[in-house]
C-alpha atoms as a PDB file:
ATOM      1  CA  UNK A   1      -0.070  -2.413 -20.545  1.00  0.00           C
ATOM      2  CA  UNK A   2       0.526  -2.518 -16.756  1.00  0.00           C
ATOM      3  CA  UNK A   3      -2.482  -1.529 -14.604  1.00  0.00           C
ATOM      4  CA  UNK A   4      -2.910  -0.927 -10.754  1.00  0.00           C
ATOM      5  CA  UNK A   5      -5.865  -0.397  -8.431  1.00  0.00           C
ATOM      6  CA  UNK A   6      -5.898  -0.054  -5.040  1.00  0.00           C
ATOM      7  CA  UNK A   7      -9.095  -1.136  -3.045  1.00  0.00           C
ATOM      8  CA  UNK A   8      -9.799  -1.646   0.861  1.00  0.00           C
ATOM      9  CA  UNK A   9      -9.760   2.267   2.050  1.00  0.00           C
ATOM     10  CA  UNK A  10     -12.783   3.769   3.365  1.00  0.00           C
ATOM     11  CA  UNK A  11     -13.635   5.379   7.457  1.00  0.00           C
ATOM     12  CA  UNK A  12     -12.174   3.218  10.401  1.00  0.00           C
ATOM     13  CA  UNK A  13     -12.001   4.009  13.802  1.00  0.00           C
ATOM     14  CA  UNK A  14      -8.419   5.273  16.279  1.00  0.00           C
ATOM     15  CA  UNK A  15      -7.413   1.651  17.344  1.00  0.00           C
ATOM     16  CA  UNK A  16      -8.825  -0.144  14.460  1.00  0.00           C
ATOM     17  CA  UNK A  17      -6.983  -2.507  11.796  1.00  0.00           C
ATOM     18  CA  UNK A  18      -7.496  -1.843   7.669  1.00  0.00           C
ATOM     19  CA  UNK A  19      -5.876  -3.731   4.416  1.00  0.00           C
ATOM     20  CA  UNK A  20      -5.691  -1.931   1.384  1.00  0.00           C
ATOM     21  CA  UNK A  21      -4.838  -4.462  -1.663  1.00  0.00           C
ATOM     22  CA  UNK A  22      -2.856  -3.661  -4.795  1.00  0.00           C
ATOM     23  CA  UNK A  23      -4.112  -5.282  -8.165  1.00  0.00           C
ATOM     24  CA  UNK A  24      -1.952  -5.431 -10.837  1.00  0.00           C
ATOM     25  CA  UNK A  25      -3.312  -6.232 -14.053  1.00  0.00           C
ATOM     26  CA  UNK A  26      -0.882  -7.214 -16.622  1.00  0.00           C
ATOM     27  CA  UNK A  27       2.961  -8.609 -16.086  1.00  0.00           C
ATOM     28  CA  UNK A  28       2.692  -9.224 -12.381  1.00  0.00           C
ATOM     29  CA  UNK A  29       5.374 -12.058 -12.926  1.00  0.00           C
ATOM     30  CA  UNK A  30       8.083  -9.289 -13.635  1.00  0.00           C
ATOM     31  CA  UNK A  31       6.953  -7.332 -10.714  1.00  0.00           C
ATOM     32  CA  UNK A  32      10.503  -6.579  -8.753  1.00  0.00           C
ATOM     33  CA  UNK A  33       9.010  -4.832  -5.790  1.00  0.00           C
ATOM     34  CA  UNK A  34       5.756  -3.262  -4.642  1.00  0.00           C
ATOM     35  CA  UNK A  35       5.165  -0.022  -2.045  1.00  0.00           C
ATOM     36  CA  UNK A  36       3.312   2.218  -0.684  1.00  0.00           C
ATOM     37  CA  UNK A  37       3.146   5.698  -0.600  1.00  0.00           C
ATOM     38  CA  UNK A  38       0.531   7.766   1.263  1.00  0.00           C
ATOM     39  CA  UNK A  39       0.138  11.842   1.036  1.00  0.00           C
ATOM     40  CA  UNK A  40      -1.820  13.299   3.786  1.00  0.00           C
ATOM     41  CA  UNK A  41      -3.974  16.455   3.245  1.00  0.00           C
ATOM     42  CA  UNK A  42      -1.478  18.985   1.738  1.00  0.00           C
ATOM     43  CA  UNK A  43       1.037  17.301   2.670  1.00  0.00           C
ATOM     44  CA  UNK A  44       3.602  15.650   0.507  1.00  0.00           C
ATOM     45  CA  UNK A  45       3.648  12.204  -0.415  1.00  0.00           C
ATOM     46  CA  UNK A  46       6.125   9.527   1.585  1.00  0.00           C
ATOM     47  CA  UNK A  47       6.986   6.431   1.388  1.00  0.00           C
ATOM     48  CA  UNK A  48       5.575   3.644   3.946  1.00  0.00           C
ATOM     49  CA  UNK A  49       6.162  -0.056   3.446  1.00  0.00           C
ATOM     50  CA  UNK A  50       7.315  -2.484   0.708  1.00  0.00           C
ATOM     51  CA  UNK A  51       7.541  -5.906  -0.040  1.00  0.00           C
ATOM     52  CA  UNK A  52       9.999  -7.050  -2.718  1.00  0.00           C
ATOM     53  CA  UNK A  53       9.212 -10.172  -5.394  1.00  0.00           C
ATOM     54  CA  UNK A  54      10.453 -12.743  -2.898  1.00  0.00           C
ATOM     55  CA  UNK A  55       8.577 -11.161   0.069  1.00  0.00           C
ATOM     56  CA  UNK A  56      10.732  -9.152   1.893  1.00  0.00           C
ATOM     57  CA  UNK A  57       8.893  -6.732   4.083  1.00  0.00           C
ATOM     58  CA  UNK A  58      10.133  -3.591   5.099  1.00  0.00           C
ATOM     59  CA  UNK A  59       7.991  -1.575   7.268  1.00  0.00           C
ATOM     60  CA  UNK A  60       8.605   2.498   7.637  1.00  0.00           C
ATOM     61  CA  UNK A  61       9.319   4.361  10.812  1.00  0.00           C
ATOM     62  CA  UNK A  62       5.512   5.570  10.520  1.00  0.00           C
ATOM     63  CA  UNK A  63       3.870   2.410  10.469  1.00  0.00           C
ATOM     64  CA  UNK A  64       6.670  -0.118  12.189  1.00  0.00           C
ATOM     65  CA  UNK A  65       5.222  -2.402  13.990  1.00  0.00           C
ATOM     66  CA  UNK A  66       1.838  -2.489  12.774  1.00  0.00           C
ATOM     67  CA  UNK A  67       2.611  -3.231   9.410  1.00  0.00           C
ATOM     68  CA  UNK A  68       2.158  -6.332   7.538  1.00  0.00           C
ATOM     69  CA  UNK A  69       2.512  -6.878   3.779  1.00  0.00           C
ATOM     70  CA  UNK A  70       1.570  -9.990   1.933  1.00  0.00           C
ATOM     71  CA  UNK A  71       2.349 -10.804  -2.238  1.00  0.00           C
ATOM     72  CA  UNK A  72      -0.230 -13.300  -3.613  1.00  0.00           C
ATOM     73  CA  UNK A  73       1.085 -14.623  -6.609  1.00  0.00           C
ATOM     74  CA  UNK A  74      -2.195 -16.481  -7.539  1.00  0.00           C
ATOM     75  CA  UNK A  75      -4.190 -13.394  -7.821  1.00  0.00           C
ATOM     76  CA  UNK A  76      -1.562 -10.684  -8.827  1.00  0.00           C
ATOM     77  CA  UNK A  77      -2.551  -8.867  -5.370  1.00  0.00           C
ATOM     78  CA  UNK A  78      -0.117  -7.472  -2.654  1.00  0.00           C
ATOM     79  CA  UNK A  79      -2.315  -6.760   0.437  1.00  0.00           C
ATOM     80  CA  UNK A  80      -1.018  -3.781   2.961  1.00  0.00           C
ATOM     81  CA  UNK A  81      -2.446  -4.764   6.635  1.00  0.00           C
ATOM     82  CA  UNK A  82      -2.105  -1.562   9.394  1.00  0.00           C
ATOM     83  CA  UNK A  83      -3.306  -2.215  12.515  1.00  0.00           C
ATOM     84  CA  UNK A  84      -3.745   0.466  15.375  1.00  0.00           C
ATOM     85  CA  UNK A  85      -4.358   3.171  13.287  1.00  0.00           C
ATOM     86  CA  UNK A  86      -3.999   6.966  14.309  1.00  0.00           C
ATOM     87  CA  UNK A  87      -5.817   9.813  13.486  1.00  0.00           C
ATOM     88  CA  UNK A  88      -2.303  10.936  11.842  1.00  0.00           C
ATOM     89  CA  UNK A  89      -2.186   7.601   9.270  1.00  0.00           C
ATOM     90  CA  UNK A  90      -5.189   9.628   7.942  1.00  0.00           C
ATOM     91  CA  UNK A  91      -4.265  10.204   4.195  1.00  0.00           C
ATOM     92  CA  UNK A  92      -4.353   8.835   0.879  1.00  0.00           C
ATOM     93  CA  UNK A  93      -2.362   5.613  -0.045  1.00  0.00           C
ATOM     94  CA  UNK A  94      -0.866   5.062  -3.147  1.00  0.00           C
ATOM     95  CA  UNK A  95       0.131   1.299  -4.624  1.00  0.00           C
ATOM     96  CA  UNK A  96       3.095   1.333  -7.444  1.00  0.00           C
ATOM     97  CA  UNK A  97       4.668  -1.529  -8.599  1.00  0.00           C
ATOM     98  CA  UNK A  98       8.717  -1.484 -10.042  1.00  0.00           C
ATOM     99  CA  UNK A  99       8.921  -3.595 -13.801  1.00  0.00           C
ATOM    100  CA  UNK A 100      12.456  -3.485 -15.154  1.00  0.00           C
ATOM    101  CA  UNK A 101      13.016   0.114 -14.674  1.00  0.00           C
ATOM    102  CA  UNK A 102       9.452   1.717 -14.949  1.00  0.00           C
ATOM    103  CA  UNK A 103       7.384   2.189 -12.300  1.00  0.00           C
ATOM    104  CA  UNK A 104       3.327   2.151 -12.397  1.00  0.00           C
ATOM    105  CA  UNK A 105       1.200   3.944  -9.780  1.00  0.00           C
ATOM    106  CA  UNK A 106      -2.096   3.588  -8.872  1.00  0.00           C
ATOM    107  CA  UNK A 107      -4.405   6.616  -8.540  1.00  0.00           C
ATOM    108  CA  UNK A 108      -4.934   6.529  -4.823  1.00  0.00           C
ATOM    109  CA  UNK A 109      -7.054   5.627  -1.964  1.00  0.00           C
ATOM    110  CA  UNK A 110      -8.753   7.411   1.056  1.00  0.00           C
ATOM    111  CA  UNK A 111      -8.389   5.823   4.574  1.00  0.00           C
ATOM    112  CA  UNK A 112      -9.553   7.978   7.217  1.00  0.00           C
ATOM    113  CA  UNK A 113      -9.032   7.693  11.020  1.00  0.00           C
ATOM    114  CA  UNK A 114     -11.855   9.127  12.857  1.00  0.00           C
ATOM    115  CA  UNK A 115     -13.867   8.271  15.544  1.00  0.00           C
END
């Protein structure tokens, strides 16, 4: 049974810097590749940055930049650091993790950008 949880959201100001982390309880060995997703208020949900088992980073369009992702193999964590955040990366972020060919989501985090 594979398990994620996303922690780190919460208020932060227009020009500040947040990291969300991505716990994944169970076979975080087999983990192929980890991203995020965020879905602004009724908006749909879209991909934003990823980091693959050997810790290659890709940032989106959205976020390039000021994106920097991080796979901690002693703790089974992939941490998501944004810096200069907008008003517009207002939304909340989803963490799902790729094992063989199922994929595992977290249920979601709020970061709001708000002075």
């Amino acid at each position: 049974q594979v398990q994620v949880m996303e922690s780190g959201g919460g208020l932060v100001q227009p020009g500040g810097s947040l990291t969300l982390s991505c716990v994944v309880a169970g076979d975080f060995f087999n983990v192929k590749r980890t991203d995020w997703y965020r879905q602004p208020p009724n908006k749909e949900r879209r991909w934003v940055a990823g980091i693959s088992s050997l810790g290659t980073m890709h940032c989106g369009d959205s976020v390039k930049g000021r994106c920097t992702l991080f796979r901690h193999n002693h703790n089974n964590t992939v941490t998501f650091q944004m810096g200069s955040l907008r008003p517009e990366d207002t939304a909340t972020y989803f963490c799902t993790v790729k094992i063989g060919s199922d994929d595992f989501w977290g249920q979601g985090i709020q970061v709001t950008v708000s002075s």
